[in-house]
PDB file of N, CA and C in Angstrom:
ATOM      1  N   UNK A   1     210.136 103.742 130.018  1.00  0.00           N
ATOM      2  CA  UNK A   1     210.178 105.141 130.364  1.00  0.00           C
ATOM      3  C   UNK A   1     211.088 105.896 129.397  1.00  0.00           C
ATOM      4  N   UNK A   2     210.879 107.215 129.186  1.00  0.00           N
ATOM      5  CA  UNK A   2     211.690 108.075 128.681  1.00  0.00           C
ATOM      6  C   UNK A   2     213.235 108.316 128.824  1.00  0.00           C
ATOM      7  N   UNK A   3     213.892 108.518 128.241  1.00  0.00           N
ATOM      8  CA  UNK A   3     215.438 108.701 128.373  1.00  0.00           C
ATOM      9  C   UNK A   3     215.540 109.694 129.401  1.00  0.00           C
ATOM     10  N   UNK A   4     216.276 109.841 130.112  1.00  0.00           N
ATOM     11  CA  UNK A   4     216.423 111.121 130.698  1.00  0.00           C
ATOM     12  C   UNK A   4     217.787 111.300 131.171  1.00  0.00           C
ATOM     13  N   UNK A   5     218.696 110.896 130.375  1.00  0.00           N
ATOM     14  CA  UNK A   5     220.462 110.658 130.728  1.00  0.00           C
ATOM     15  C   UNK A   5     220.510 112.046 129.722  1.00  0.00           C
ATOM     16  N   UNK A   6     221.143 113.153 130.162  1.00  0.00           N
ATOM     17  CA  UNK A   6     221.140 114.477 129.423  1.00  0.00           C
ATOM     18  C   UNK A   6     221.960 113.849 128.020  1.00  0.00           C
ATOM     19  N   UNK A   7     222.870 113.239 128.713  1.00  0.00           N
ATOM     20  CA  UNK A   7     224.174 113.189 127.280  1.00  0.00           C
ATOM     21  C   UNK A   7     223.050 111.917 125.750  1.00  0.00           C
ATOM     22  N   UNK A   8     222.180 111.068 126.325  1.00  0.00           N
ATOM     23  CA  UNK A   8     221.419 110.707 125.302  1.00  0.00           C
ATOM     24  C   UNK A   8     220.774 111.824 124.963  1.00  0.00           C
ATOM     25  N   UNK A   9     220.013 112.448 125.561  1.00  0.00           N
ATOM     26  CA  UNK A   9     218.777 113.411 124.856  1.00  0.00           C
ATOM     27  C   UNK A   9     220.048 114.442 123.894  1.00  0.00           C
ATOM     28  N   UNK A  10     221.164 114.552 124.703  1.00  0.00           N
ATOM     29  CA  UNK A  10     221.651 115.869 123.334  1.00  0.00           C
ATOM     30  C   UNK A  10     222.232 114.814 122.183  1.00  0.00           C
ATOM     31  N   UNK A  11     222.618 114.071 122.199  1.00  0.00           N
ATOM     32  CA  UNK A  11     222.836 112.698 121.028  1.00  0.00           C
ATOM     33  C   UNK A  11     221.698 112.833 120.369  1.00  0.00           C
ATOM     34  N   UNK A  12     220.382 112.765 120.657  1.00  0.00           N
ATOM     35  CA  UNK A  12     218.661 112.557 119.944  1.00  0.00           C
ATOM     36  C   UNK A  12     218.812 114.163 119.274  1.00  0.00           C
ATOM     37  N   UNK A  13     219.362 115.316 120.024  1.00  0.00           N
ATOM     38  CA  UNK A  13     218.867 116.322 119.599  1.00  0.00           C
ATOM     39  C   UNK A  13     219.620 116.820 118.124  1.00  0.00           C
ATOM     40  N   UNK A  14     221.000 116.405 118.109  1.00  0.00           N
ATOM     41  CA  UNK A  14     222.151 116.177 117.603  1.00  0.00           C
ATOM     42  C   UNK A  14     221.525 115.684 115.652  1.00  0.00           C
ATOM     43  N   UNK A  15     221.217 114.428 116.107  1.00  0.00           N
ATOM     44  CA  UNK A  15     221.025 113.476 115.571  1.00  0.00           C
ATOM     45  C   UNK A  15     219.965 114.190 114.207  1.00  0.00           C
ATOM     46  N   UNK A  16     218.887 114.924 115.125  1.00  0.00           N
ATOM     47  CA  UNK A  16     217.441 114.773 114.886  1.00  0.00           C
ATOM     48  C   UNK A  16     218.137 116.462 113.734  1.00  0.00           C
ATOM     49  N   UNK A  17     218.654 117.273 114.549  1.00  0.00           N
ATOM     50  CA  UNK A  17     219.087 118.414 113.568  1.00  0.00           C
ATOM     51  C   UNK A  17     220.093 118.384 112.539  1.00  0.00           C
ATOM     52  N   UNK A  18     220.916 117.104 112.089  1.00  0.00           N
ATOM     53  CA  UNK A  18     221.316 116.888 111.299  1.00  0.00           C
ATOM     54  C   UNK A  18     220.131 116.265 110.132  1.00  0.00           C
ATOM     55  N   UNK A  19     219.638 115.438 110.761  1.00  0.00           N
ATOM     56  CA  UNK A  19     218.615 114.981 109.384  1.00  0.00           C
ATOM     57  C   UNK A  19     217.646 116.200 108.728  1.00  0.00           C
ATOM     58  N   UNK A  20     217.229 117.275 109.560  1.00  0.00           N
ATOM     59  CA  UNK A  20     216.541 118.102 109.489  1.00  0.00           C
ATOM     60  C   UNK A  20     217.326 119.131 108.646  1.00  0.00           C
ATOM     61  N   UNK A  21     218.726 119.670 109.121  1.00  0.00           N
ATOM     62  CA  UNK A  21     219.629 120.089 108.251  1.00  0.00           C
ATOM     63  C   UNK A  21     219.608 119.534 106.606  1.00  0.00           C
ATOM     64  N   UNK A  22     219.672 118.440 106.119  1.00  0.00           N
ATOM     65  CA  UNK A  22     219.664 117.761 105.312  1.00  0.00           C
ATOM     66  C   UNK A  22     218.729 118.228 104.425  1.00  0.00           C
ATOM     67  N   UNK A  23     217.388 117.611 105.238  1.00  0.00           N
ATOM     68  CA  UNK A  23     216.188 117.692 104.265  1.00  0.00           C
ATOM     69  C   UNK A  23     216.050 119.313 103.965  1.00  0.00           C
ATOM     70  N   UNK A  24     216.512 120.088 105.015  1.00  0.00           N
ATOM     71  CA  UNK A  24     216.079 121.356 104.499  1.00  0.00           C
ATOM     72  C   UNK A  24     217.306 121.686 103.082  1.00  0.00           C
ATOM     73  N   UNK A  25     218.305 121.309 103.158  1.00  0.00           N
ATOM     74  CA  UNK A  25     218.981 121.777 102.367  1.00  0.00           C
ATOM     75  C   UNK A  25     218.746 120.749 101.042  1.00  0.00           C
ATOM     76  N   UNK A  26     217.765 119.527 100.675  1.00  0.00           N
ATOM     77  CA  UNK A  26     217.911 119.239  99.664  1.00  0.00           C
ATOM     78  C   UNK A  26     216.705 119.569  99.018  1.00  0.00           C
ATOM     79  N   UNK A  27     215.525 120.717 100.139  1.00  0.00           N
ATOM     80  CA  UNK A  27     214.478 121.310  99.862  1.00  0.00           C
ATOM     81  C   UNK A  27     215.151 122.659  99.049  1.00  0.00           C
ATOM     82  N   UNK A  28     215.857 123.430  99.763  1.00  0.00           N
ATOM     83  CA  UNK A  28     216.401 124.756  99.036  1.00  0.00           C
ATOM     84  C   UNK A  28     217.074 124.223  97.753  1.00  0.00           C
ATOM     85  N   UNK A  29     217.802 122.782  97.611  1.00  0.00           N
ATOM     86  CA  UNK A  29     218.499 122.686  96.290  1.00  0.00           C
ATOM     87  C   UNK A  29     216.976 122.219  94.991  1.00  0.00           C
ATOM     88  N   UNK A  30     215.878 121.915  95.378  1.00  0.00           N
ATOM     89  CA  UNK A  30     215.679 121.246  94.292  1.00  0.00           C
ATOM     90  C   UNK A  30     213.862 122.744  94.346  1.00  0.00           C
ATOM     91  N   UNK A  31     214.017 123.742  94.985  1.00  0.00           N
ATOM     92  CA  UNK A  31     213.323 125.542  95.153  1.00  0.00           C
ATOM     93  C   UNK A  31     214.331 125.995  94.087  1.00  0.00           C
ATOM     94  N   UNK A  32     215.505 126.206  94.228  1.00  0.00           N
ATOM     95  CA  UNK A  32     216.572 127.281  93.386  1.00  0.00           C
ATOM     96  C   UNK A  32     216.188 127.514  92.209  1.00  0.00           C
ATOM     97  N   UNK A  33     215.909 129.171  92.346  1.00  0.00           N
ATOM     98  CA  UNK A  33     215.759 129.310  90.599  1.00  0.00           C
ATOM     99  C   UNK A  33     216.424 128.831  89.622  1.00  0.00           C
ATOM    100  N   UNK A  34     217.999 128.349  89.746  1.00  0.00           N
ATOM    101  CA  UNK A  34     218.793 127.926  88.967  1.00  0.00           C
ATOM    102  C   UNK A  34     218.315 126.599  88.467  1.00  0.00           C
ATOM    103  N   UNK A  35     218.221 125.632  89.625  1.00  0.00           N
ATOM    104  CA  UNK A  35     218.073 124.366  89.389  1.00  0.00           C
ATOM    105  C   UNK A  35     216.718 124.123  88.644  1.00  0.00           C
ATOM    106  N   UNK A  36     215.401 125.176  88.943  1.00  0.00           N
ATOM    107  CA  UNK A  36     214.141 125.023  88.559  1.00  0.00           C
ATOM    108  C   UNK A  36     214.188 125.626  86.811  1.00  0.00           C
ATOM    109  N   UNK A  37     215.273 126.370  86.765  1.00  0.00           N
ATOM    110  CA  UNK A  37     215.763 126.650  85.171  1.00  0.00           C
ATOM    111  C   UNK A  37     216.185 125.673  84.350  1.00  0.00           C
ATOM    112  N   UNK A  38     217.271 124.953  85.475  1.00  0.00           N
ATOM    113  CA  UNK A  38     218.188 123.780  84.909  1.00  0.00           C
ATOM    114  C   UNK A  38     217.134 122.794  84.272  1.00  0.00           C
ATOM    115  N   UNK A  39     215.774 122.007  84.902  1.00  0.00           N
ATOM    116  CA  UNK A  39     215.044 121.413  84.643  1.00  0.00           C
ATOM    117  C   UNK A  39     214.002 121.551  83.641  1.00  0.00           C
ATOM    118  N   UNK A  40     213.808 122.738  83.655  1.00  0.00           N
ATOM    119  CA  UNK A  40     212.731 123.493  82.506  1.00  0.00           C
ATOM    120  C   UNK A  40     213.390 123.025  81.287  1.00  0.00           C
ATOM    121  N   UNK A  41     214.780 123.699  81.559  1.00  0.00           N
ATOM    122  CA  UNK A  41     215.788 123.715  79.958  1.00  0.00           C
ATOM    123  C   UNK A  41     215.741 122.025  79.274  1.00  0.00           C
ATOM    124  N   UNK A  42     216.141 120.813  80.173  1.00  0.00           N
ATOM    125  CA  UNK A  42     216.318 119.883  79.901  1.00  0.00           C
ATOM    126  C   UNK A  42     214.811 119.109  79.823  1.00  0.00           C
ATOM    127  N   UNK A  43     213.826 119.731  80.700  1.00  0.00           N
ATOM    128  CA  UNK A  43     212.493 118.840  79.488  1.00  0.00           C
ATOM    129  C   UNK A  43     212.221 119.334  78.218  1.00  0.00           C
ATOM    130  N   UNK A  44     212.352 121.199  78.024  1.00  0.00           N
ATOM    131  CA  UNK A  44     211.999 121.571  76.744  1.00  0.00           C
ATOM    132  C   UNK A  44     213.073 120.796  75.678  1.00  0.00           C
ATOM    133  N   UNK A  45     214.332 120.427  75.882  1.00  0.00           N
ATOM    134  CA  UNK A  45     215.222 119.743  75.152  1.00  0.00           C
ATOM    135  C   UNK A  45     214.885 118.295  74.776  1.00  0.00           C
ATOM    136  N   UNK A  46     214.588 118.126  75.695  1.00  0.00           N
ATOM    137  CA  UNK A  46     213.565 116.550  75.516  1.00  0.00           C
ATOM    138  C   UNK A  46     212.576 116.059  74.985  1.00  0.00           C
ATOM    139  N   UNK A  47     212.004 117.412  74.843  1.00  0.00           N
ATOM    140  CA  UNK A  47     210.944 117.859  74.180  1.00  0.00           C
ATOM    141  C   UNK A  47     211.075 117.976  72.779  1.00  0.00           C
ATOM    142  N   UNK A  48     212.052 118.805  72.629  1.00  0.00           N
ATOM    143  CA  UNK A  48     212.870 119.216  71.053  1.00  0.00           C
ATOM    144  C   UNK A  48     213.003 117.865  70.221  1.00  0.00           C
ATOM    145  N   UNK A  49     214.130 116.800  71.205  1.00  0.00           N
ATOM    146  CA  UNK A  49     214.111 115.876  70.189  1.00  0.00           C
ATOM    147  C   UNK A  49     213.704 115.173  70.018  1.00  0.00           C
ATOM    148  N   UNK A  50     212.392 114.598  70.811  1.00  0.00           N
ATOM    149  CA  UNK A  50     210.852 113.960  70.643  1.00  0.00           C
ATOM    150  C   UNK A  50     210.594 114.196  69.440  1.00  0.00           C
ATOM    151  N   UNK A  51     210.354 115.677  69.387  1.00  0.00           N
ATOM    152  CA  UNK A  51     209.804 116.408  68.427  1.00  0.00           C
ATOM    153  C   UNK A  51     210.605 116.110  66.820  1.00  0.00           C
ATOM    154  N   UNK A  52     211.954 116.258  67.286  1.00  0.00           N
ATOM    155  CA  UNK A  52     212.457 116.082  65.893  1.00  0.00           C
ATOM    156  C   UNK A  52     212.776 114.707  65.198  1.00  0.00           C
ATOM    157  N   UNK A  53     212.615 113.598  66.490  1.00  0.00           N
ATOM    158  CA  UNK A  53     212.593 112.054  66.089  1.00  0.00           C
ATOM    159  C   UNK A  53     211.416 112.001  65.462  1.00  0.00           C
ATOM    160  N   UNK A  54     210.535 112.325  66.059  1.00  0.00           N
ATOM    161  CA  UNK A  54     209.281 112.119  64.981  1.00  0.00           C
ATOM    162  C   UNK A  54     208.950 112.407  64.219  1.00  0.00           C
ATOM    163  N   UNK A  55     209.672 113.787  63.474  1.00  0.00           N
ATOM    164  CA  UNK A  55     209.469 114.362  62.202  1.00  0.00           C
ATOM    165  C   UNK A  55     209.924 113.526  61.462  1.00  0.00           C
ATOM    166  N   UNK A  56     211.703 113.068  61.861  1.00  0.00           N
ATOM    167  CA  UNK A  56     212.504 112.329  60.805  1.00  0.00           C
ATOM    168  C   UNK A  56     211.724 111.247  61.000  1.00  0.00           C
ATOM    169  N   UNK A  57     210.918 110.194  61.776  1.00  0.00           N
ATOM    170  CA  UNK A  57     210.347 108.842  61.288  1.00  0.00           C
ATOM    171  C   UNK A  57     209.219 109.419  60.638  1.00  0.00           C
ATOM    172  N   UNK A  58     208.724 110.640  60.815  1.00  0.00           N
ATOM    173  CA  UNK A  58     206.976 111.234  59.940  1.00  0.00           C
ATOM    174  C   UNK A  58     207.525 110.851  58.206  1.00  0.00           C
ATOM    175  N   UNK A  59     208.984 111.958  58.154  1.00  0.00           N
ATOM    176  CA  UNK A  59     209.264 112.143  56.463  1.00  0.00           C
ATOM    177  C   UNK A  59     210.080 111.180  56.072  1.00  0.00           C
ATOM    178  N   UNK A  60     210.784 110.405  57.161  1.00  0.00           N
ATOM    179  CA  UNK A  60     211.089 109.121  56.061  1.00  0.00           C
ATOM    180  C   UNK A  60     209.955 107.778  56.518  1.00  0.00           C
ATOM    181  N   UNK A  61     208.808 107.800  56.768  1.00  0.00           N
ATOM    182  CA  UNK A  61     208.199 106.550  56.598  1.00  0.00           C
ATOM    183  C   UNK A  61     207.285 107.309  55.501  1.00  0.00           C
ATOM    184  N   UNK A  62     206.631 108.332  55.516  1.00  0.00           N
ATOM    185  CA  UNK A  62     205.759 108.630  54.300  1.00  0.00           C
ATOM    186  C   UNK A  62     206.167 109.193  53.317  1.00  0.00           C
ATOM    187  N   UNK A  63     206.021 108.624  52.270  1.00  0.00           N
ATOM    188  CA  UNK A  63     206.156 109.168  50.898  1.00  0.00           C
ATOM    189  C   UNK A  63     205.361 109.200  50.166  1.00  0.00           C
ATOM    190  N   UNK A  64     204.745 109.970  49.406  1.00  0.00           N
ATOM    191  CA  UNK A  64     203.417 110.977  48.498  1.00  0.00           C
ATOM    192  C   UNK A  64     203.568 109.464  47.269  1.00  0.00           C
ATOM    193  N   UNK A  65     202.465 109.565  47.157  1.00  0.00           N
ATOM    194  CA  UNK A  65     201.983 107.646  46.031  1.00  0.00           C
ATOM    195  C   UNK A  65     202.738 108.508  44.770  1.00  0.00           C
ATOM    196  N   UNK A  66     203.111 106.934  44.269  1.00  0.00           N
ATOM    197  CA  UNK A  66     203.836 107.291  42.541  1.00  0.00           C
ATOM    198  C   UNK A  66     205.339 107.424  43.393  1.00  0.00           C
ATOM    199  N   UNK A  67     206.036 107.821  44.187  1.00  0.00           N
ATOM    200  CA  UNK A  67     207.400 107.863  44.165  1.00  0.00           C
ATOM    201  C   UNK A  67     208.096 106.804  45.188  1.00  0.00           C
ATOM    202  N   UNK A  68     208.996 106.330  44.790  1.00  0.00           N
ATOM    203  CA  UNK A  68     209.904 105.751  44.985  1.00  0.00           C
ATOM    204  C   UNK A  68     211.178 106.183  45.648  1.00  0.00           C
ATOM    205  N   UNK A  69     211.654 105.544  46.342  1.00  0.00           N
ATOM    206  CA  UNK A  69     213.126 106.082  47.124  1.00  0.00           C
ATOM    207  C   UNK A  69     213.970 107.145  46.169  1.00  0.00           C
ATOM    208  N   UNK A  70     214.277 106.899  44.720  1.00  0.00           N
ATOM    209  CA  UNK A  70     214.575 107.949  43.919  1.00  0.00           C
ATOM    210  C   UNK A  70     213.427 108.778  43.548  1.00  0.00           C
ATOM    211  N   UNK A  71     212.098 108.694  43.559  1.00  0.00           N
ATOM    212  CA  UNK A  71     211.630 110.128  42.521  1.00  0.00           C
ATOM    213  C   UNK A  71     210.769 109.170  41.870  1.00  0.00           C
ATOM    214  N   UNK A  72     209.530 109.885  41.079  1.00  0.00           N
ATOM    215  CA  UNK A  72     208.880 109.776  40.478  1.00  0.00           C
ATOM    216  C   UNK A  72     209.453 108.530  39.295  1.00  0.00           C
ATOM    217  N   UNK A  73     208.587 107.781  38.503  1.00  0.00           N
ATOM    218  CA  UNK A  73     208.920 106.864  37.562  1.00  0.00           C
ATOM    219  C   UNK A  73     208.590 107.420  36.639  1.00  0.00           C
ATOM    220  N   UNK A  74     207.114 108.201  37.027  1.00  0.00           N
ATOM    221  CA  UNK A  74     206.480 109.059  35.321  1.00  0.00           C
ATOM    222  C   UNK A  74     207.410 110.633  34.863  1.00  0.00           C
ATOM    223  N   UNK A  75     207.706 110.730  35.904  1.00  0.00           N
ATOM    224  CA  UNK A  75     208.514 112.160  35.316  1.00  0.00           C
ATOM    225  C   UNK A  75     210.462 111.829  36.143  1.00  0.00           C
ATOM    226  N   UNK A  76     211.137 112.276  34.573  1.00  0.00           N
ATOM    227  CA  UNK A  76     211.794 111.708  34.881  1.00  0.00           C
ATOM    228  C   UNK A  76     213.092 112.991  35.449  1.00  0.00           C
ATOM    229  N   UNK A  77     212.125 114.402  35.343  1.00  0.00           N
ATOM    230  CA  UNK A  77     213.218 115.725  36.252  1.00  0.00           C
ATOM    231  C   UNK A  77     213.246 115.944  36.943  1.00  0.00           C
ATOM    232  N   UNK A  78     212.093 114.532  38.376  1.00  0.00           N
ATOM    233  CA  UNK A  78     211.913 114.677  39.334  1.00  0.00           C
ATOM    234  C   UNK A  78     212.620 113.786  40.560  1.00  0.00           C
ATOM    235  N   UNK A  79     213.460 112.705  39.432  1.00  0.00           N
ATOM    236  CA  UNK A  79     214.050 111.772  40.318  1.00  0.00           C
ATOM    237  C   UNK A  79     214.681 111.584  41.719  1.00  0.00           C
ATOM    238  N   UNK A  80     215.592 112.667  41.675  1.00  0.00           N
ATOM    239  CA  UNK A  80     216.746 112.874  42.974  1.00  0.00           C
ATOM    240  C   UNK A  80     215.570 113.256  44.073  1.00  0.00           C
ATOM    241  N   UNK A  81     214.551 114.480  44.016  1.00  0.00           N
ATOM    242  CA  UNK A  81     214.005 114.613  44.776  1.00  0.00           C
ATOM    243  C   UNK A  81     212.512 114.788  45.082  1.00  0.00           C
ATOM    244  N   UNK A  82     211.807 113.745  45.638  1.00  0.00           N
ATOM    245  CA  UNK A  82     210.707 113.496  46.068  1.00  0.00           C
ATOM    246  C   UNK A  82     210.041 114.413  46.729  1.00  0.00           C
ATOM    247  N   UNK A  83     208.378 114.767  46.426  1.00  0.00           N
ATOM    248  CA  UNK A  83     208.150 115.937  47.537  1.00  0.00           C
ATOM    249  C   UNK A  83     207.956 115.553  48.943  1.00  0.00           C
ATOM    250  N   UNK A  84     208.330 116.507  49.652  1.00  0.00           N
ATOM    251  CA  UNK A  84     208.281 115.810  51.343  1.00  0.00           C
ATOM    252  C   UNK A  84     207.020 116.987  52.440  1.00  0.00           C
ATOM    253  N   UNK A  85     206.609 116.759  52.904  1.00  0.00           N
ATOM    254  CA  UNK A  85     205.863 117.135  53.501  1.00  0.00           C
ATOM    255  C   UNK A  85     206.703 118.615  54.953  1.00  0.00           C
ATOM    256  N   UNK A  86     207.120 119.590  54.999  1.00  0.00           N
ATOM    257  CA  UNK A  86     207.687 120.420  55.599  1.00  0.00           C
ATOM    258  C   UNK A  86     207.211 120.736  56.619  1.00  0.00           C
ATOM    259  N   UNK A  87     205.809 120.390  56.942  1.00  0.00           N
ATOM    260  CA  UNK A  87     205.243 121.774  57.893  1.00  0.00           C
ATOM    261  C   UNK A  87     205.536 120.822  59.158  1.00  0.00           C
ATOM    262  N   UNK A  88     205.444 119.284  59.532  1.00  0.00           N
ATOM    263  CA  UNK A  88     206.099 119.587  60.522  1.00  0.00           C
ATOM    264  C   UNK A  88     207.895 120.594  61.046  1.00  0.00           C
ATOM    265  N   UNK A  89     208.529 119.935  60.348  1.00  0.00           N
ATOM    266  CA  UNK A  89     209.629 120.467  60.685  1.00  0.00           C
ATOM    267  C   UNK A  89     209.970 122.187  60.787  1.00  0.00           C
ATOM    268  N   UNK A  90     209.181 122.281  60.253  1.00  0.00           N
ATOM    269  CA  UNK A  90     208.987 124.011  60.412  1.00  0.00           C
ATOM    270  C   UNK A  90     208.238 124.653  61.707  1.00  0.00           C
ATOM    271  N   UNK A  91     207.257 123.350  61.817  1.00  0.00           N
ATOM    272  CA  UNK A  91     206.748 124.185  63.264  1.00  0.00           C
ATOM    273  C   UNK A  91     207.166 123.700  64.346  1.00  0.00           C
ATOM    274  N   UNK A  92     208.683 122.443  64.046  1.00  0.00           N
ATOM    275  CA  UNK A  92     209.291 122.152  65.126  1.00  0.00           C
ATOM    276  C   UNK A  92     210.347 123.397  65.133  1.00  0.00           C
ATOM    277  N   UNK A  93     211.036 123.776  64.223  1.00  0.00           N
ATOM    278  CA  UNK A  93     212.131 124.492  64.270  1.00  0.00           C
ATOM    279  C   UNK A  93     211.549 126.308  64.655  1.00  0.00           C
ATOM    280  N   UNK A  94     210.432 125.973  64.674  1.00  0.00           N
ATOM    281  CA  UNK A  94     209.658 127.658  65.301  1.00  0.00           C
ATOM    282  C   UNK A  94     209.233 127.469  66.407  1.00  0.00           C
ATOM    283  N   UNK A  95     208.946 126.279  67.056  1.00  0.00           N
ATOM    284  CA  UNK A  95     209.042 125.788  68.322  1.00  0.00           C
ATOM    285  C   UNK A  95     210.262 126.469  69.362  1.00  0.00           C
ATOM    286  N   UNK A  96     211.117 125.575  68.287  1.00  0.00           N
ATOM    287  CA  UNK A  96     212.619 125.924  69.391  1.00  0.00           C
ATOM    288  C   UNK A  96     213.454 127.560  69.353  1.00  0.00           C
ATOM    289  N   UNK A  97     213.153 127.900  68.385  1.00  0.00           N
ATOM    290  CA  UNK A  97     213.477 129.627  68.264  1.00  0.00           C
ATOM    291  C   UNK A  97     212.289 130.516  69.265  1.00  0.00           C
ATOM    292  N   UNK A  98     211.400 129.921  69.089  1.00  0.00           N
ATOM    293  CA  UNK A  98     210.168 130.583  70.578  1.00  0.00           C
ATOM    294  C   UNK A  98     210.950 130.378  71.603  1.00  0.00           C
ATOM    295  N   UNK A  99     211.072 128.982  71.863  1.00  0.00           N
ATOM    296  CA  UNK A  99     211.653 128.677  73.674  1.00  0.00           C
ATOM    297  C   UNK A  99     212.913 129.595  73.192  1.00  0.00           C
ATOM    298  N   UNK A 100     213.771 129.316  72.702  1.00  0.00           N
ATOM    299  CA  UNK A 100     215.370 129.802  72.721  1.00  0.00           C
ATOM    300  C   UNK A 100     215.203 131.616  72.982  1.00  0.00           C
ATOM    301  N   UNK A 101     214.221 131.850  72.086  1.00  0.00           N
ATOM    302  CA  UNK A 101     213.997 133.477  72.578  1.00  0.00           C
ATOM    303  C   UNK A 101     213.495 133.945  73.625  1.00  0.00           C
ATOM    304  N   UNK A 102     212.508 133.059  74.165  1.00  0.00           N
ATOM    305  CA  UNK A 102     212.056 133.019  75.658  1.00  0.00           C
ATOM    306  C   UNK A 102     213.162 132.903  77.059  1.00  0.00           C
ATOM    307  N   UNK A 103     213.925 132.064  76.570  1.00  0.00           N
ATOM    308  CA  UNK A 103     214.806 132.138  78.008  1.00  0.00           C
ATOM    309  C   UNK A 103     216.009 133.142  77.246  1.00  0.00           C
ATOM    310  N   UNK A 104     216.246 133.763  76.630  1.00  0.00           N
ATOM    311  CA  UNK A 104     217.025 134.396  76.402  1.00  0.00           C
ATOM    312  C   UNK A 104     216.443 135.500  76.992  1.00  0.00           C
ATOM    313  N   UNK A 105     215.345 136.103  77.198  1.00  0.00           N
ATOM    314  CA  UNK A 105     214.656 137.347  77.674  1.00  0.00           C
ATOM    315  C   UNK A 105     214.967 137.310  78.798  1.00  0.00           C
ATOM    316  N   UNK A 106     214.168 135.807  79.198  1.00  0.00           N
ATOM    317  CA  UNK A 106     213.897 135.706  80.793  1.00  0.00           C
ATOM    318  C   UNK A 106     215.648 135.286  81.439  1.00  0.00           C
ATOM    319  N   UNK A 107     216.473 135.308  80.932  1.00  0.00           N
ATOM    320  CA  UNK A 107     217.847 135.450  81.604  1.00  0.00           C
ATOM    321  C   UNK A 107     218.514 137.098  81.528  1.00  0.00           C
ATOM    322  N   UNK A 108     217.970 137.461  80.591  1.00  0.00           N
ATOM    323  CA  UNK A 108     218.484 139.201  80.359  1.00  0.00           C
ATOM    324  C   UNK A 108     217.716 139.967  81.516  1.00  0.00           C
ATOM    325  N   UNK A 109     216.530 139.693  81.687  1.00  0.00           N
ATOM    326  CA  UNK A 109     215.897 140.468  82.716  1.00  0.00           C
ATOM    327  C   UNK A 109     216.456 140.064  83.990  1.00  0.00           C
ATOM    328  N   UNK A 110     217.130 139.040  84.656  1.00  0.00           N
ATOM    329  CA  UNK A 110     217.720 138.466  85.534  1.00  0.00           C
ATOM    330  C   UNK A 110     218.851 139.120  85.660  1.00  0.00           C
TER     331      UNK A 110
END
């Protein structure tokens, strides 16, 4: 049968609005515009240096045929520096000036 000792049922009721307390409050913490900012910021960052690990393994595993860790062998005013391929890193670093200007708006309008 059912409880019916008042002082258990307010113990159950007790009990039952603390857990409920809880969940609601770790519902409002992980809703908060702040926190839903906080998270945005740290995947686009995650994102960033995905982005920029793979450039640096893109331009130092490939190098354009004929050169060598120093430079060309046939021309010899080209030694110190090898041509490297830019456009990733350029459309990583225009990547991150987009986002960076983006939440800079979207915090000014705030």
């Amino acid at each position: 049968m059912a409880d019916t000792d008042p002082e258990a049922l307010e113990k159950e009721i007790e009990r039952t609005r603390a857990e409920l307390a809880v969940t609601v409050d770790a519902i409002v913490d992980r809703v908060s515009p702040k926190r839903v900012a906080e998270r945005g910021v740290a995947r686009v960052k995650a994102n960033a240096e995905h982005l920029v690990t793979a450039a640096r393994d893109m331009i130092g595993a490939s190098s354009p045929a004929g050169y060598s860790q120093y430079g060309s062998d046939e021309e010899g005013w080209q030694d110190d520096y090898p041509a490297r391929n830019l456009a990733p890193i350029l459309i990583g670093v225009g990547a991150i000036v987009v986002v960076g200007a983006a939440i800079a708006l979207w915090r000014r309008r705030r």
